[in-house]
Each structure stands twice: as structure tokens, then as C-alpha cells.
C-alpha atoms as a PDB file:
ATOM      1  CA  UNK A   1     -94.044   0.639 -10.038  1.00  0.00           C
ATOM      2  CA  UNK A   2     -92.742  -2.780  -8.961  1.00  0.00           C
ATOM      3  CA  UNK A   3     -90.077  -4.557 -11.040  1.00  0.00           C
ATOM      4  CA  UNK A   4     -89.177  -1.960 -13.284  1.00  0.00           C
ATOM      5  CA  UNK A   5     -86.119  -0.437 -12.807  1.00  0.00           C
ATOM      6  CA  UNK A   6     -84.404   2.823 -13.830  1.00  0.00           C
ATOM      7  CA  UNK A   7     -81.087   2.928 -14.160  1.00  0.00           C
ATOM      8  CA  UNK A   8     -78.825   1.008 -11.696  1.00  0.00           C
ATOM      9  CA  UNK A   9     -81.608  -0.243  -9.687  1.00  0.00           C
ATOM     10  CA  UNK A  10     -83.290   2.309  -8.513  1.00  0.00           C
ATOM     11  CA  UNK A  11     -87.157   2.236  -7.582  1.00  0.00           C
ATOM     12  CA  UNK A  12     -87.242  -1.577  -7.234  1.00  0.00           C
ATOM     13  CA  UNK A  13     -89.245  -3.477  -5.424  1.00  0.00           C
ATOM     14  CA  UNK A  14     -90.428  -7.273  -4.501  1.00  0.00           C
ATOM     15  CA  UNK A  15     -93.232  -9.143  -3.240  1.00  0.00           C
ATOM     16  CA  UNK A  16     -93.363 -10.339   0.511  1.00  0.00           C
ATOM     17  CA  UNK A  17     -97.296 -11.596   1.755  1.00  0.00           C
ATOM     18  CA  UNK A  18     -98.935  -9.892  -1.146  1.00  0.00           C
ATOM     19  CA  UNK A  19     -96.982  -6.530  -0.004  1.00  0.00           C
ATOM     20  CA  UNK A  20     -94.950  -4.152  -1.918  1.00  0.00           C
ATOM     21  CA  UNK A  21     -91.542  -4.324  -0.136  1.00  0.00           C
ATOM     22  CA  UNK A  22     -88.796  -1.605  -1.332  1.00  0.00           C
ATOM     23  CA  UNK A  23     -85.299  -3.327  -2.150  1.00  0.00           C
ATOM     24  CA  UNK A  24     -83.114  -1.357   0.656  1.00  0.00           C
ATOM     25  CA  UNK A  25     -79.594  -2.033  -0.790  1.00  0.00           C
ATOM     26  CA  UNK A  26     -77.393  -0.852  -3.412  1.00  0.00           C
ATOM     27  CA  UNK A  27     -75.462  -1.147  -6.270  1.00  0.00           C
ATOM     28  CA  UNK A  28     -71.659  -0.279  -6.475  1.00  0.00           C
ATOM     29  CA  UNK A  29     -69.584   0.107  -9.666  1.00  0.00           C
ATOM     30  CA  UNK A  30     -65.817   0.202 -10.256  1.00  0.00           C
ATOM     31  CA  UNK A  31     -63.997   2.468 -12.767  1.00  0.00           C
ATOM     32  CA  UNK A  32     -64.807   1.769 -16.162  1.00  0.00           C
ATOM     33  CA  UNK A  33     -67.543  -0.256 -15.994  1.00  0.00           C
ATOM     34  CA  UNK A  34     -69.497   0.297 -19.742  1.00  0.00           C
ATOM     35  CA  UNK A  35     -73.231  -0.843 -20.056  1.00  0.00           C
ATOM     36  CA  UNK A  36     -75.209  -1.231 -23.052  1.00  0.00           C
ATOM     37  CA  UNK A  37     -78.953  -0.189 -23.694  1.00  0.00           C
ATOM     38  CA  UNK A  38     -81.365  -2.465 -22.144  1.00  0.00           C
ATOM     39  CA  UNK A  39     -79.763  -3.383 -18.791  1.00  0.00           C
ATOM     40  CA  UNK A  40     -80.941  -4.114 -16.169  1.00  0.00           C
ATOM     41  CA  UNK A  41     -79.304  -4.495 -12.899  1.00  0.00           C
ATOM     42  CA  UNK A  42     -81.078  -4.565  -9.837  1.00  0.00           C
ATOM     43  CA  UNK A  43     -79.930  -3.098  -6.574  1.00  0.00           C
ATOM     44  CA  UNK A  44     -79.096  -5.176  -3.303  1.00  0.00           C
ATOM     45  CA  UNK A  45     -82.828  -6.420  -1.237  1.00  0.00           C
ATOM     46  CA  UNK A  46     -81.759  -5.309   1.804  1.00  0.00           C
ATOM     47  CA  UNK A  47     -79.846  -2.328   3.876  1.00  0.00           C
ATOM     48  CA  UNK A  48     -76.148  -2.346   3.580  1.00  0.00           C
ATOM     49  CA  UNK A  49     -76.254  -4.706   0.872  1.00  0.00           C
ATOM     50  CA  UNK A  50     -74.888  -4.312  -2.695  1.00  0.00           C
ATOM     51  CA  UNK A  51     -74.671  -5.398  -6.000  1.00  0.00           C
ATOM     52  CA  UNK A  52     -71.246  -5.363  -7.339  1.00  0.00           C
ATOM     53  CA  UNK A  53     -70.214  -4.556 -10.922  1.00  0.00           C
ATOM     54  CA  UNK A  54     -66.015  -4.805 -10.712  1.00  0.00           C
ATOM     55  CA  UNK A  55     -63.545  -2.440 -12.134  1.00  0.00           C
ATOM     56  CA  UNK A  56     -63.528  -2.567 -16.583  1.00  0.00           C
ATOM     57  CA  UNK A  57     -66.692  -4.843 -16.427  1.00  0.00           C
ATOM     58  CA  UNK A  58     -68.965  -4.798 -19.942  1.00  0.00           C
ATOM     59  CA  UNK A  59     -72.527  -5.747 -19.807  1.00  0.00           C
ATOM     60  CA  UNK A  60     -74.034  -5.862 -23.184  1.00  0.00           C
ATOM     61  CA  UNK A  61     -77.359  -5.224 -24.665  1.00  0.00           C
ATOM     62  CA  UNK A  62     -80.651  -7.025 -22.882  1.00  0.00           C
ATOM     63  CA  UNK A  63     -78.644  -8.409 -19.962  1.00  0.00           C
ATOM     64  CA  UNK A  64     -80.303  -8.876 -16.190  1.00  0.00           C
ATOM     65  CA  UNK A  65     -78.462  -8.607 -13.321  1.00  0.00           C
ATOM     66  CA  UNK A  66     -80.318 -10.438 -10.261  1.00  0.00           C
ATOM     67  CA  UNK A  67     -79.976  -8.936  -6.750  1.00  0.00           C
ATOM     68  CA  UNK A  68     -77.114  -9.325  -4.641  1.00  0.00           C
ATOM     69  CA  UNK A  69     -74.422 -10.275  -7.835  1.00  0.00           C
ATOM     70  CA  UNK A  70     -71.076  -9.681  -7.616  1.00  0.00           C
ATOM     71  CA  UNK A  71     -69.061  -9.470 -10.853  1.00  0.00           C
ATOM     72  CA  UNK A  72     -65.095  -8.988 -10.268  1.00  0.00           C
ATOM     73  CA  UNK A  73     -63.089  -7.596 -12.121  1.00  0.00           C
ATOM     74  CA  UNK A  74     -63.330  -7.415 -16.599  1.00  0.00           C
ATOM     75  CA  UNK A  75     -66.014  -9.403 -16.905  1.00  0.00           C
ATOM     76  CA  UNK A  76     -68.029  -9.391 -20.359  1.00  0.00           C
ATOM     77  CA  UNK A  77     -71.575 -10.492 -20.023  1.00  0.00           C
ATOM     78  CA  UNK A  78     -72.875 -11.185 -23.598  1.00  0.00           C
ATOM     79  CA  UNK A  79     -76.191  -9.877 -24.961  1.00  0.00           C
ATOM     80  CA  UNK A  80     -79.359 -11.899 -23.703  1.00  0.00           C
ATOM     81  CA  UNK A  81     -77.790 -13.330 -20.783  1.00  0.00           C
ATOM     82  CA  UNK A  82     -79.203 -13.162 -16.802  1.00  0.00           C
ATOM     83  CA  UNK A  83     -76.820 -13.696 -13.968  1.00  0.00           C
ATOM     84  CA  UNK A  84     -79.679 -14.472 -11.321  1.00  0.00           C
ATOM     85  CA  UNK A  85     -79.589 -13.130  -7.248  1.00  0.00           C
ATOM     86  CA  UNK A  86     -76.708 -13.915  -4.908  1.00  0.00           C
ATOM     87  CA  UNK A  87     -74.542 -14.955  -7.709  1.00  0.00           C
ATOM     88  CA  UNK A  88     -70.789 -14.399  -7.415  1.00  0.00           C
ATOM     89  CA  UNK A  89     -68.169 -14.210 -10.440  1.00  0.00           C
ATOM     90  CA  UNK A  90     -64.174 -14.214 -10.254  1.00  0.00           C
ATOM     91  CA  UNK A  91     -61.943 -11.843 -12.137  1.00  0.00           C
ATOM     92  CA  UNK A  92     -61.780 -12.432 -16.083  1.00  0.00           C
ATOM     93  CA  UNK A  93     -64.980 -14.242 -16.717  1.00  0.00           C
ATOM     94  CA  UNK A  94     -66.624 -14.200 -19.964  1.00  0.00           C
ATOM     95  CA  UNK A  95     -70.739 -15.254 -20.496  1.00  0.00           C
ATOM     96  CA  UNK A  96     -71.567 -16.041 -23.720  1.00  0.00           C
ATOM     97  CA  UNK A  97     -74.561 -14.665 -25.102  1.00  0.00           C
ATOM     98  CA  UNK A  98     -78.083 -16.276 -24.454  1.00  0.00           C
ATOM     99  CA  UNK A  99     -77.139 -17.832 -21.357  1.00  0.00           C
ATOM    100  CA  UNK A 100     -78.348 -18.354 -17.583  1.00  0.00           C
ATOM    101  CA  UNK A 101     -76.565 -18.597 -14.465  1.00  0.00           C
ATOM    102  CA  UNK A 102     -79.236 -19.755 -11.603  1.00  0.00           C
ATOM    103  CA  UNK A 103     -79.040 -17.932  -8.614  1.00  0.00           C
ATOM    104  CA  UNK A 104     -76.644 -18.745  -5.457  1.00  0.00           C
ATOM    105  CA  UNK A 105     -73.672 -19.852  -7.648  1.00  0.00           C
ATOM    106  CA  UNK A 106     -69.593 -19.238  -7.278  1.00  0.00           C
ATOM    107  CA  UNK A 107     -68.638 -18.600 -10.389  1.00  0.00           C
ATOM    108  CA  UNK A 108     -64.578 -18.862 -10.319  1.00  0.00           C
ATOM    109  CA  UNK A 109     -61.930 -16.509 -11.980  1.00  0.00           C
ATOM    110  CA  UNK A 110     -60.484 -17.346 -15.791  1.00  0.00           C
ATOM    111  CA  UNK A 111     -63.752 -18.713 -16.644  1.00  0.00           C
ATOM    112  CA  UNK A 112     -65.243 -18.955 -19.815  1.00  0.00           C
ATOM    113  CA  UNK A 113     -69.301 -19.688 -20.439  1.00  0.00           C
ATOM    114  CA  UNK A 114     -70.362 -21.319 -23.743  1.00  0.00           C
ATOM    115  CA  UNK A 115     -73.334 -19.318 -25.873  1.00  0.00           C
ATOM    116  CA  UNK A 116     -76.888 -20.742 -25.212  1.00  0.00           C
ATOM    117  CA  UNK A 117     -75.503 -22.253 -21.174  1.00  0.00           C
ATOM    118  CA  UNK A 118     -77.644 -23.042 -18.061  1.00  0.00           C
ATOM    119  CA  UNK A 119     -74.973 -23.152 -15.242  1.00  0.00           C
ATOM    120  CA  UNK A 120     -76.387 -24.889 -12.544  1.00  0.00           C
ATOM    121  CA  UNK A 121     -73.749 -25.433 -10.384  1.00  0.00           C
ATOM    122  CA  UNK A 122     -70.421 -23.931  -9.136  1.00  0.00           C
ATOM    123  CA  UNK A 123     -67.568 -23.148 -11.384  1.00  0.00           C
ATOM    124  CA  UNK A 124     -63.864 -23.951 -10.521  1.00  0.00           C
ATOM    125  CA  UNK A 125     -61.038 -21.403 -11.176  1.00  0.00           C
ATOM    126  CA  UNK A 126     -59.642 -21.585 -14.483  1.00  0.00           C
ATOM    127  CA  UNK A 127     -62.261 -23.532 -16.431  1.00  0.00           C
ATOM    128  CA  UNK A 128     -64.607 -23.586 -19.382  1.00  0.00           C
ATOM    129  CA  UNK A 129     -68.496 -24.086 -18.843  1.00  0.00           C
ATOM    130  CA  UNK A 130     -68.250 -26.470 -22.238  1.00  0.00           C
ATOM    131  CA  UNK A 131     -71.023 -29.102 -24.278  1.00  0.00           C
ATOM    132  CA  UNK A 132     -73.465 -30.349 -21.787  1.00  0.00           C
ATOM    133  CA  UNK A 133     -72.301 -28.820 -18.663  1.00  0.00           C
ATOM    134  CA  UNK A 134     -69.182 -30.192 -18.436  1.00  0.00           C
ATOM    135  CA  UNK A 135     -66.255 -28.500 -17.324  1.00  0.00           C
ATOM    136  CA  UNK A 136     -62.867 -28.718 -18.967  1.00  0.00           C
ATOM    137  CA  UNK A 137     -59.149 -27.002 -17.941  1.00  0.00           C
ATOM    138  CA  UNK A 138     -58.743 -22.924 -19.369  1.00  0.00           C
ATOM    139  CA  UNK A 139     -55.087 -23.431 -20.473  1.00  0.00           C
ATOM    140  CA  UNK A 140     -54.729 -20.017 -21.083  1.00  0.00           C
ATOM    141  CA  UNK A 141     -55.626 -18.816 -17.596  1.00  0.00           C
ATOM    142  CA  UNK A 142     -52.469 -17.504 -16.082  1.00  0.00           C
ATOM    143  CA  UNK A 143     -52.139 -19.401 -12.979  1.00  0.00           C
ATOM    144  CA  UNK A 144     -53.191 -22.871 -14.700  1.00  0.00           C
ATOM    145  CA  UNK A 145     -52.636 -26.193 -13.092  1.00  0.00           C
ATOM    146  CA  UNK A 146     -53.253 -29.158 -15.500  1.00  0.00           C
ATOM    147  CA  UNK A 147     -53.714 -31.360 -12.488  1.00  0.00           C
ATOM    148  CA  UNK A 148     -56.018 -29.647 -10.383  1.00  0.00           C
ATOM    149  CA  UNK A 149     -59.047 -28.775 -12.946  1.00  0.00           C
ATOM    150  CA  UNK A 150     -60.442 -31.210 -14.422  1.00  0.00           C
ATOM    151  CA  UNK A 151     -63.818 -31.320 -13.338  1.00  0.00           C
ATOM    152  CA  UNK A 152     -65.597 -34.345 -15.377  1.00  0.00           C
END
């Protein structure tokens, strides 16, 4: 059936001129990687293609992965939330629950995502996805720069 998933993708499928086209790619995990009930996470659309989930990654309850996402390394993607298609995130970023990243996004390392976001746009390193979309410096990110990250 199209759009429904089994486990890490398989069996998916997408709609090209009112055909059913298989999704050709894959999905690749690193070690450690723990995922709730109610996941989804769809494999790569096409042939040599993956969808990345990075080494010590934690995807909780009711969250969609999009096609073609790469999460780095420990990132913790709070319940409710969808990373849409050719999204990329950094090392150490943290989703908060309920939110939506919009597909075709760099999404930096160090990065922290209030509860209830839309990101819309590209992330910097070292930053927090704050009140209203703005972004403001992480300075707790270990390779901080006061200078170099503020973003409003």
C-alpha cells in the first residue's frame, strides 16, 4: 500500500502522473540509535540514496522522518515532531516536541529547537531556534563564538 510504512521505510511509495512509483533508496542507522513506537521514517526516493539516522540518535514517540534526512550524530527528536525531505541536521541537536522543520533545510550542530517551532529557514552552528523564529547564541555549545552568532 502507498504511504504506509513498516519499519525503517520499507514498502514506500509516492505519486508521479497518477502512478505508483516505489521509493528506491535507503535508510542507514549508526550504533545506538533508539526509536520509540509510532515512527516513522521513510527511506531515500531514489537508488543509492539514504536516509541517515547518526550514531546515539533518539526519536521519540509519533515522530516523521521525511525522505532523504540526515540526522548527525545524538540528536533527540521530541514526540510529535516531523523533520520533512532533504533536511539535514548537525551533531547535538535537540527538537522540541510538536514542532516542524520544512523540507530542504541545514540545520547546524549545537542547536536547540523550541516546543511548538516551524523552522523555515537555515540554522547557524551553535544557536537556539527561540520566540518567533529568532535565533539567539547557544553559550553552552563547545566551540562558541559570541561574535559570530547572532543571527537577529
Amino acid at each position: 500500500m502507498p504511504f504506509i510504512n513498516r519499519f525503517l521505510g520499507e514498502e514506500a511509495a509516492w505519486f508521479k502522473d497518477g502512478e505508483v512509483v516505489p521509493m528506491e533508496g535507503g535508510v542507514k542507522t549508526g550504533e545506538n540509535v533508539f526509536i520509540q513506537n509510532f515512527v516513522s521514517v521513510k527511506k531515500a526516493q531514489k537508488e543509492g540514496e539514504y536516509t541517515v539516522l547518526g550514531d546515539n540518535t533518539y526519536l521519540c514517540s509519533f515522530v516523521n522522518i521525511g525522505h532523504n534526512v540526515e540526522l548527525g550524530k545524538r540528536c533527540y527528536v521530541a514526540p510529535n515532531s516531523t523533520i520533512c525531505g532533504n533536511t539535514k541536521l548537525g551533531d547535538q541537536v535537540y527538537v522540541g516536541a510538536n514542532t516542524v522543520i520544512v523540507q530542504d533545510l541545514k540545520i547546524g550542530s549545537w542547536v536547540k529547537i523550541r516546543a511548538g517551532s516551524v523552522v523555515d529557514r537555515d540554522i547557524p552552528d551553535n544557536t537556539y531556534w527561540g520566540k518567533d523564529g529568532k535565533c539567539v547564541p547557544n553559550k553552552y555549545a563547545p566551540n562558541y563564538e559570541e561574535s559570530s552568532n547572532n543571527t537577529d
